[in-house]
C-alpha atoms as a PDB file:
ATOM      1  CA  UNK A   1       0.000   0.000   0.000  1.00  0.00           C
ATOM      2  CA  UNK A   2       1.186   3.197  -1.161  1.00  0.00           C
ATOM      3  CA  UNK A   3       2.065   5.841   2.127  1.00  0.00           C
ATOM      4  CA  UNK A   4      -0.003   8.388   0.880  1.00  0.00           C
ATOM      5  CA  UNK A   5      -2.908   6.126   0.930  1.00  0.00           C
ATOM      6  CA  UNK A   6      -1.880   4.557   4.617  1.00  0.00           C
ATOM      7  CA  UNK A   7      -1.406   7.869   6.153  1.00  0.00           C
ATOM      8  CA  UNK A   8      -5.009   9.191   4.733  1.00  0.00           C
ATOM      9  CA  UNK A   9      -6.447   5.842   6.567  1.00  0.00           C
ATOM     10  CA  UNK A  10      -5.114   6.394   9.158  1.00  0.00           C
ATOM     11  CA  UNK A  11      -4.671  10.077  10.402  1.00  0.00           C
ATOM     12  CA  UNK A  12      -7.431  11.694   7.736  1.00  0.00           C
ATOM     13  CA  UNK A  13      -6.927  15.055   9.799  1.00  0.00           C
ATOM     14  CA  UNK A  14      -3.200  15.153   9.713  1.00  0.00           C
ATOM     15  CA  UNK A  15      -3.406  14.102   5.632  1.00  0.00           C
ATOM     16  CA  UNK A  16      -6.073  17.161   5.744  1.00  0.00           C
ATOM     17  CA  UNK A  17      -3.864  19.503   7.481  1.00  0.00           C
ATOM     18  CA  UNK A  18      -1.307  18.277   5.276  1.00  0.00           C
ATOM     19  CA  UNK A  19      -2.873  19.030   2.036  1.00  0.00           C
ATOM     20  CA  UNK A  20      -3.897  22.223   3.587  1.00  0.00           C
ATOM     21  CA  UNK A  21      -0.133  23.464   4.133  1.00  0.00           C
ATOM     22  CA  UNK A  22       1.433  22.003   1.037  1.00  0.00           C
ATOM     23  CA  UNK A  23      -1.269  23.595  -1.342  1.00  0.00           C
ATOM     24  CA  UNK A  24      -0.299  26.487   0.318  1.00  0.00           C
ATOM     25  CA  UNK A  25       3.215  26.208   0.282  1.00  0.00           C
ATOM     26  CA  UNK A  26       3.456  24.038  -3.239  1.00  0.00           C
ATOM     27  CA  UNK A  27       6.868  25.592  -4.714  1.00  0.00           C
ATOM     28  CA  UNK A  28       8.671  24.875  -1.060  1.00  0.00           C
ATOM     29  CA  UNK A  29       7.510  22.091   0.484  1.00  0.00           C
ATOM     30  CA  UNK A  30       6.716  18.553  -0.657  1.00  0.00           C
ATOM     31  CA  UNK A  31       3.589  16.621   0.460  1.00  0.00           C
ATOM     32  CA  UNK A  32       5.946  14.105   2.612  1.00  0.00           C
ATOM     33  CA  UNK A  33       7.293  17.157   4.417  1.00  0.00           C
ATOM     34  CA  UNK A  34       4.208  18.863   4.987  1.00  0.00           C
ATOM     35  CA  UNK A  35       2.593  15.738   6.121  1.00  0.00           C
ATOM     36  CA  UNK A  36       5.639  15.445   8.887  1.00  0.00           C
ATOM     37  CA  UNK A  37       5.097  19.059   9.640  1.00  0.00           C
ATOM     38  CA  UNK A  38       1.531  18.949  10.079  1.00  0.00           C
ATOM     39  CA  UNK A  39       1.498  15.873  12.098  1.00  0.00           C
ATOM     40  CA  UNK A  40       4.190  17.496  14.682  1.00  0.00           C
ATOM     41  CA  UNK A  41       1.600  20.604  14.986  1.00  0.00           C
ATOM     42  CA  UNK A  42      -1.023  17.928  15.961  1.00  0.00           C
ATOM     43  CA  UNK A  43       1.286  15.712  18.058  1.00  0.00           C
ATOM     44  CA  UNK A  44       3.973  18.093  19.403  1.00  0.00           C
ATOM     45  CA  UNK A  45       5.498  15.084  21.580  1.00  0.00           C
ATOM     46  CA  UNK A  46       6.414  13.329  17.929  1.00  0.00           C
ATOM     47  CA  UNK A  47       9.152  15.720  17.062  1.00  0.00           C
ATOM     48  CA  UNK A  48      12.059  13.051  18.101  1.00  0.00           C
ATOM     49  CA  UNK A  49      10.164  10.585  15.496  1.00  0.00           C
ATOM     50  CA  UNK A  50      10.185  13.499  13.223  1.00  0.00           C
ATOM     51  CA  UNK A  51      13.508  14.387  13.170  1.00  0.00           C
ATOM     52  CA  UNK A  52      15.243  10.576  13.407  1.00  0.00           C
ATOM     53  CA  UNK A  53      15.861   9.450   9.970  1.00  0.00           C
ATOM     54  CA  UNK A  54      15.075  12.155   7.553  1.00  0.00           C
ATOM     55  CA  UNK A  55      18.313  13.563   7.408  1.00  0.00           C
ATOM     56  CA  UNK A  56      19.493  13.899   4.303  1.00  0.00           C
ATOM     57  CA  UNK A  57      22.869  12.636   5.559  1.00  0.00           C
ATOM     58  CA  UNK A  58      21.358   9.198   6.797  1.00  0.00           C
ATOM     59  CA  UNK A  59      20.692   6.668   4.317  1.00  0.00           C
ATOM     60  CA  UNK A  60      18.738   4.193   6.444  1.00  0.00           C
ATOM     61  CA  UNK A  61      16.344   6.829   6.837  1.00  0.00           C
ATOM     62  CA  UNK A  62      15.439   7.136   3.390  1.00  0.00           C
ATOM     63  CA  UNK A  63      11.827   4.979   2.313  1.00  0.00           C
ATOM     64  CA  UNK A  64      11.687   3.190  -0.565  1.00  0.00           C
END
């Protein structure tokens, strides 16, 4: 299953919120990062999840 489609299954209000920045911000921002954006703004406590492995210096952090 694509993650687009997972993360709209299962957090529709984060994938909403989502949407809502990255239409916004289109030029600047991909959907993947405004999805991780948006779901720290709803989940503050998720930052460390956030930030671990989408560094664009860590390979293992990088999804398929």
């Amino acid at each position: 299953m694509k993650t687009f489609l997972l993360r709209w299954l299962l957090d529709p209000l984060t994938s909403l919120l989502a949407l809502r920045l990255w239409y916004r911000e289109r030029s600047r921002r991909s959907y993947d990062a405004a999805w991780r954006l948006a779901r720290v703004m709803r989940y503050p406590d998720e930052l460390l999840y956030r930030v671990h492995g989408h560094r664009p210096d860590d390979p293992g952090g990088l999804l398929p």
